[in-house]
C-alpha atoms as a PDB file:
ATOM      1  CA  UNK A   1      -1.523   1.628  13.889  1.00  0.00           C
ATOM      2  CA  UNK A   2       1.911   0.404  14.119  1.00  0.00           C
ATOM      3  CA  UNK A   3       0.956  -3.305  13.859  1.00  0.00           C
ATOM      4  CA  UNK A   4      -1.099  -2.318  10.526  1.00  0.00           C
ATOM      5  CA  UNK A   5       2.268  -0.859   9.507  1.00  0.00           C
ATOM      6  CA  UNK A   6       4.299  -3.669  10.409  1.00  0.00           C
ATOM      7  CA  UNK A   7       1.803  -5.945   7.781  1.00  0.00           C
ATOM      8  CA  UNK A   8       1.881  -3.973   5.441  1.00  0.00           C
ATOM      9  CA  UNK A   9       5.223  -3.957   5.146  1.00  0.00           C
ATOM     10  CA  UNK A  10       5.056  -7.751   5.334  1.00  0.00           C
ATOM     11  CA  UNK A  11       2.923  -8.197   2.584  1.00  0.00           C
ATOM     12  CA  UNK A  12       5.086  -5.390   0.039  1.00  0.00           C
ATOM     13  CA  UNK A  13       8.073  -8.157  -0.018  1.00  0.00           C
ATOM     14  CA  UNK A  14       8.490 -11.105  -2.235  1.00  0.00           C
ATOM     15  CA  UNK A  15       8.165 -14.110  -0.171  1.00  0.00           C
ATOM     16  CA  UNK A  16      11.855 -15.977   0.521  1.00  0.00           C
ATOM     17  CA  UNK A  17      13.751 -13.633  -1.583  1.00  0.00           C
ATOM     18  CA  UNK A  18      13.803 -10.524   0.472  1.00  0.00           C
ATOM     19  CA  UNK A  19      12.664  -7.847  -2.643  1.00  0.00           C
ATOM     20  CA  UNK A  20      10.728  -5.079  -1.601  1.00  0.00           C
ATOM     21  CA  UNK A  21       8.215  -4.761  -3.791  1.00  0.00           C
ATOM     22  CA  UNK A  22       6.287  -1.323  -2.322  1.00  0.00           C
ATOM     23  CA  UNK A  23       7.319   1.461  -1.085  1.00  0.00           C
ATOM     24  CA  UNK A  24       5.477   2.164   2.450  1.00  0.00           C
ATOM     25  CA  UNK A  25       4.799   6.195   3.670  1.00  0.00           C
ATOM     26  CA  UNK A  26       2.792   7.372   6.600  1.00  0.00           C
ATOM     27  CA  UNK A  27       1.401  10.604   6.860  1.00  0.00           C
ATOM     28  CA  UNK A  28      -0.378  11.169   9.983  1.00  0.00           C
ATOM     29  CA  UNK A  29      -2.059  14.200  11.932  1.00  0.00           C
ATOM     30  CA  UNK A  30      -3.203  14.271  15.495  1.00  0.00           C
ATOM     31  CA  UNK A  31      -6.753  12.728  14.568  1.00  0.00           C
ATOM     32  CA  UNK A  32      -6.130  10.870  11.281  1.00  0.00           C
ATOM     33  CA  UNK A  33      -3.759   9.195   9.264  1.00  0.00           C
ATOM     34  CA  UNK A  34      -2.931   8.257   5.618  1.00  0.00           C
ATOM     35  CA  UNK A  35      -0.894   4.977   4.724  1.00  0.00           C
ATOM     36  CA  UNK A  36       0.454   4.165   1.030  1.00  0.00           C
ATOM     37  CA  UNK A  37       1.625   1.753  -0.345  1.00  0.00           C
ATOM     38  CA  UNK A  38       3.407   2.755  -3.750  1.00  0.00           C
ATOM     39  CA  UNK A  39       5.171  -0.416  -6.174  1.00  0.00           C
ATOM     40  CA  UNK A  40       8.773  -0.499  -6.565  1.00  0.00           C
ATOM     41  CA  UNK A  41      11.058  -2.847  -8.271  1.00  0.00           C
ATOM     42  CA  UNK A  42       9.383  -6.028 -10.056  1.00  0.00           C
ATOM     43  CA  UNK A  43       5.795  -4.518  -9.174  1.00  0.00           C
ATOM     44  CA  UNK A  44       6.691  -1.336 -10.593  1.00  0.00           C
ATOM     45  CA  UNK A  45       4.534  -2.130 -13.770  1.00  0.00           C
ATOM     46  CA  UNK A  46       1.309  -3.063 -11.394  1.00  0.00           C
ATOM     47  CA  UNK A  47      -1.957  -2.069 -12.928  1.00  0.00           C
ATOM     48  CA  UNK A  48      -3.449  -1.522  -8.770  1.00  0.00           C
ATOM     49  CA  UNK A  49      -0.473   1.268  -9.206  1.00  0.00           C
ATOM     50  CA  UNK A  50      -0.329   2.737  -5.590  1.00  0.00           C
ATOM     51  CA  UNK A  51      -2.534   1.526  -2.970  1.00  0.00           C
ATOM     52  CA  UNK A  52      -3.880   3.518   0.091  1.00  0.00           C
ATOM     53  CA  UNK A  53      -5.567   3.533   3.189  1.00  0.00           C
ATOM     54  CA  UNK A  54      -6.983   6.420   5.785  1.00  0.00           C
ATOM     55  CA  UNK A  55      -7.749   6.227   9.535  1.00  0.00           C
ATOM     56  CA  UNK A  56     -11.749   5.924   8.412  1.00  0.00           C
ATOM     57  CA  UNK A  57     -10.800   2.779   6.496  1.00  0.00           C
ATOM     58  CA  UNK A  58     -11.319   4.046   3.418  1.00  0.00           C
ATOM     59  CA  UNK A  59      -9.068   2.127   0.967  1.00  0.00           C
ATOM     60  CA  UNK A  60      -8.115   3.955  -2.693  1.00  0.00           C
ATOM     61  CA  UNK A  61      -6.024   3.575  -5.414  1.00  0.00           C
ATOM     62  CA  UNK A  62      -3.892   5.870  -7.938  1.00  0.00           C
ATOM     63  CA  UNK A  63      -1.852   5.845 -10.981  1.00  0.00           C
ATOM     64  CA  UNK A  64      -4.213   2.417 -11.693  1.00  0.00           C
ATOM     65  CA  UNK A  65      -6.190   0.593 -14.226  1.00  0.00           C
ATOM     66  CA  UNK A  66      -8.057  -0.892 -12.378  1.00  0.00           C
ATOM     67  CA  UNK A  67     -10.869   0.259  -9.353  1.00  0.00           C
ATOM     68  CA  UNK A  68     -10.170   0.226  -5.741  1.00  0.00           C
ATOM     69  CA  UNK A  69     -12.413  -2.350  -5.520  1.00  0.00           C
ATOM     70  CA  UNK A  70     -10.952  -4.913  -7.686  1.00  0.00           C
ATOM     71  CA  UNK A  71      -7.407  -4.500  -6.378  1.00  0.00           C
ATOM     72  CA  UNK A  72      -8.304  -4.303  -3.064  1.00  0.00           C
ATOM     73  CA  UNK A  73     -10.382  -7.748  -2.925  1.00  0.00           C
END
């Protein structure tokens, strides 16, 4: 879990300038866990809105205008 943290974090920064561009949360019981990923800063405006992911691999979306499926691919 950590190293699926440690990407996503990774991926939510603009490449060689150092701006985060989502704001990372974990919320996480004994048997499952929740990550998501919610734009910040230049991404802010984002039509995927906030992206997130459970421990069954389910991946979602909120706030967006588009489906999980398109901004997920």
């Amino acid at each position: 879990m950590v190293n699926l943290l440690v990407a996503l974090m990774a991926v939510g920064v603009l490449a060689g300038v150092g701006i985060p561009l989502y704001r990372i949360s974990l919320a996480a019981a004994a048997t499952h866990f929740t990550i998501q990923a919610a734009p910040i800063g230049p991404q802010i405006h984002d039509a995927c809105g906030t992206f997130t992911l459970n421990s069954l691999g389910e991946k979602g979306v909120s706030g967006a205008g588009y489906s999980a499926a398109r901004c997920w691919q």
